[in-house]
C-alpha atoms as a PDB file:
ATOM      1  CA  UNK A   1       0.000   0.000   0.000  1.00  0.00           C
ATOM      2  CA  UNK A   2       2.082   3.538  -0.865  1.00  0.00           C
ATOM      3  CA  UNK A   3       0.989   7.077   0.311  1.00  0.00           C
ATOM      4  CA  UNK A   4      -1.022   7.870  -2.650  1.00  0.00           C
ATOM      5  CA  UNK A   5      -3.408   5.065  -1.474  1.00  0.00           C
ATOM      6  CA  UNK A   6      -4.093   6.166   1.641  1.00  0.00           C
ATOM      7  CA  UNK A   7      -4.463   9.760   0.837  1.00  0.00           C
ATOM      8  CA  UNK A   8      -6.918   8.215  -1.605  1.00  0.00           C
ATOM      9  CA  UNK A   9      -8.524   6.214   0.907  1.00  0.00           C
ATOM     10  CA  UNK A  10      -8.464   8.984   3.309  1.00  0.00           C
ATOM     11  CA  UNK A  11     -10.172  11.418   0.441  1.00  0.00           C
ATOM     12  CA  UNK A  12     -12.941   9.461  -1.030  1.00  0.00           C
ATOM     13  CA  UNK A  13     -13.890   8.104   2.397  1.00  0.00           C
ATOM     14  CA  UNK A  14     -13.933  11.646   3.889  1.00  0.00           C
ATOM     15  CA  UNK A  15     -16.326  12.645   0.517  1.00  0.00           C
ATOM     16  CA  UNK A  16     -18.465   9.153   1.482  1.00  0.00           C
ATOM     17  CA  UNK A  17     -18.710  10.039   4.955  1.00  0.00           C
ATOM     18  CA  UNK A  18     -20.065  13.468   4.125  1.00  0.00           C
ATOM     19  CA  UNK A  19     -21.961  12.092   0.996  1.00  0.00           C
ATOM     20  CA  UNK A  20     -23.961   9.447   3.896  1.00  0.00           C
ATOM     21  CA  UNK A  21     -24.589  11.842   6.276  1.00  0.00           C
ATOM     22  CA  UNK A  22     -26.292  14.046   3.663  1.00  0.00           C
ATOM     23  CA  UNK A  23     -28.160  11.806   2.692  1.00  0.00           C
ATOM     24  CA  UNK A  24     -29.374  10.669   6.046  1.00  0.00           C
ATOM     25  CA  UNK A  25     -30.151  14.107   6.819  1.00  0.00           C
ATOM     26  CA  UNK A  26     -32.536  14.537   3.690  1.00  0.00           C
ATOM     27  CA  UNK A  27     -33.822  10.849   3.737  1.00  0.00           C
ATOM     28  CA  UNK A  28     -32.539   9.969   0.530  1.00  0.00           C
ATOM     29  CA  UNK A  29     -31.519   6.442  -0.004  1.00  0.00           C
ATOM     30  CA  UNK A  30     -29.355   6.746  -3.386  1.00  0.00           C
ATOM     31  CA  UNK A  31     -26.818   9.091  -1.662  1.00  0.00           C
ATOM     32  CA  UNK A  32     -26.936   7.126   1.476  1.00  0.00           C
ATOM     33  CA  UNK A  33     -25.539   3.914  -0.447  1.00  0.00           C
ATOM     34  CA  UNK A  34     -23.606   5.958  -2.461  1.00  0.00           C
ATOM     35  CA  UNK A  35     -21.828   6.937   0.475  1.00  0.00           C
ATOM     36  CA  UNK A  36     -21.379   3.819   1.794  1.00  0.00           C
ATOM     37  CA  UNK A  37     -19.680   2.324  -1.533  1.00  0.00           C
ATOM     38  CA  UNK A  38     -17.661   5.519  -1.522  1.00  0.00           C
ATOM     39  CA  UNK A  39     -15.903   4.685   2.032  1.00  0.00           C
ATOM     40  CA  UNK A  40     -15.942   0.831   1.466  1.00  0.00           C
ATOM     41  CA  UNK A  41     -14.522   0.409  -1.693  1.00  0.00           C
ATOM     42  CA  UNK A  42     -10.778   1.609  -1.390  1.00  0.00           C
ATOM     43  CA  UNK A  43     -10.387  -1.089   0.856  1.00  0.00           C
ATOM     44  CA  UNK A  44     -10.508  -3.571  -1.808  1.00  0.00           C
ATOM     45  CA  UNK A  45      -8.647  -1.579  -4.933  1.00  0.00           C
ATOM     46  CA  UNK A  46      -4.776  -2.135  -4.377  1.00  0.00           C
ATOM     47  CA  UNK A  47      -4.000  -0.257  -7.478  1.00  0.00           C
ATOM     48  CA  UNK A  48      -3.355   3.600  -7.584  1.00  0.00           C
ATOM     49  CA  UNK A  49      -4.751   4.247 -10.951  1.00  0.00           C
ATOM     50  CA  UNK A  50      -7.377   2.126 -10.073  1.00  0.00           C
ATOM     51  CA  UNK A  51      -8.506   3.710  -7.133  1.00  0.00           C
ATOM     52  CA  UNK A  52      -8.778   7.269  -8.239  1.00  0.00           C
ATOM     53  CA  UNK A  53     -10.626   6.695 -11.498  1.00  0.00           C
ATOM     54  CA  UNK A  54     -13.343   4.654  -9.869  1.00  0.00           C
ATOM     55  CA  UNK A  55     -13.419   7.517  -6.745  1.00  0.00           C
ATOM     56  CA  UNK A  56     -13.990  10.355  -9.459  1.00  0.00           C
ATOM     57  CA  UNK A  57     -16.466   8.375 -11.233  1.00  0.00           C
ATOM     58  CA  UNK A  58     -18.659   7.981  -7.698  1.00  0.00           C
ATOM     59  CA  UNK A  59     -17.675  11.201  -6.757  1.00  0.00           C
ATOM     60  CA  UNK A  60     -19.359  12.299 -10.368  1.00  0.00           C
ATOM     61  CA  UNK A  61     -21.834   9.898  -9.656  1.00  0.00           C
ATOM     62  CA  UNK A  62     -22.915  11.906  -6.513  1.00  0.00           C
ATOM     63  CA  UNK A  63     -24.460  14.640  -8.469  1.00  0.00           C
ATOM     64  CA  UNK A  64     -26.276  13.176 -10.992  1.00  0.00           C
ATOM     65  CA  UNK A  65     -27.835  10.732  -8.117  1.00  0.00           C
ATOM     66  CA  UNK A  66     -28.530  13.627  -5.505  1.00  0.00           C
ATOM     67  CA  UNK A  67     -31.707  14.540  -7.964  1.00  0.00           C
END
């Protein structure tokens, strides 16, 4: 695991985190869950490249599902 990892980690879980409680706040499902993929899933992507192209996307993904 290197440093960009866990910054990565660190980053998209922070946005998941923030993207849950949102969501909990407003009642809304979709952001809930997307929240919860956001801080689960960089446990289980060991590659760097990997990691940040699939955060962006749910990241992105926030947006269009917060409607």
């Amino acid at each position: 695991m290197s440093f960009a990892n866990i910054i990565g980690g660190i980053l998209f879980g922070g946005v998941g985190f923030v993207a849950f409680a949102y969501g909990k706040k407003q009642l809304n499902f979709k952001l809930m869950a997307m929240g919860v993929v956001l801080m689960g899933y960089p446990y289980l992507i060991p590659n760097t490249f990997l990691l940040y192209s699939i955060g962006i996307l749910l990241t992105v993904g926030l947006f269009v599902v917060r409607d």
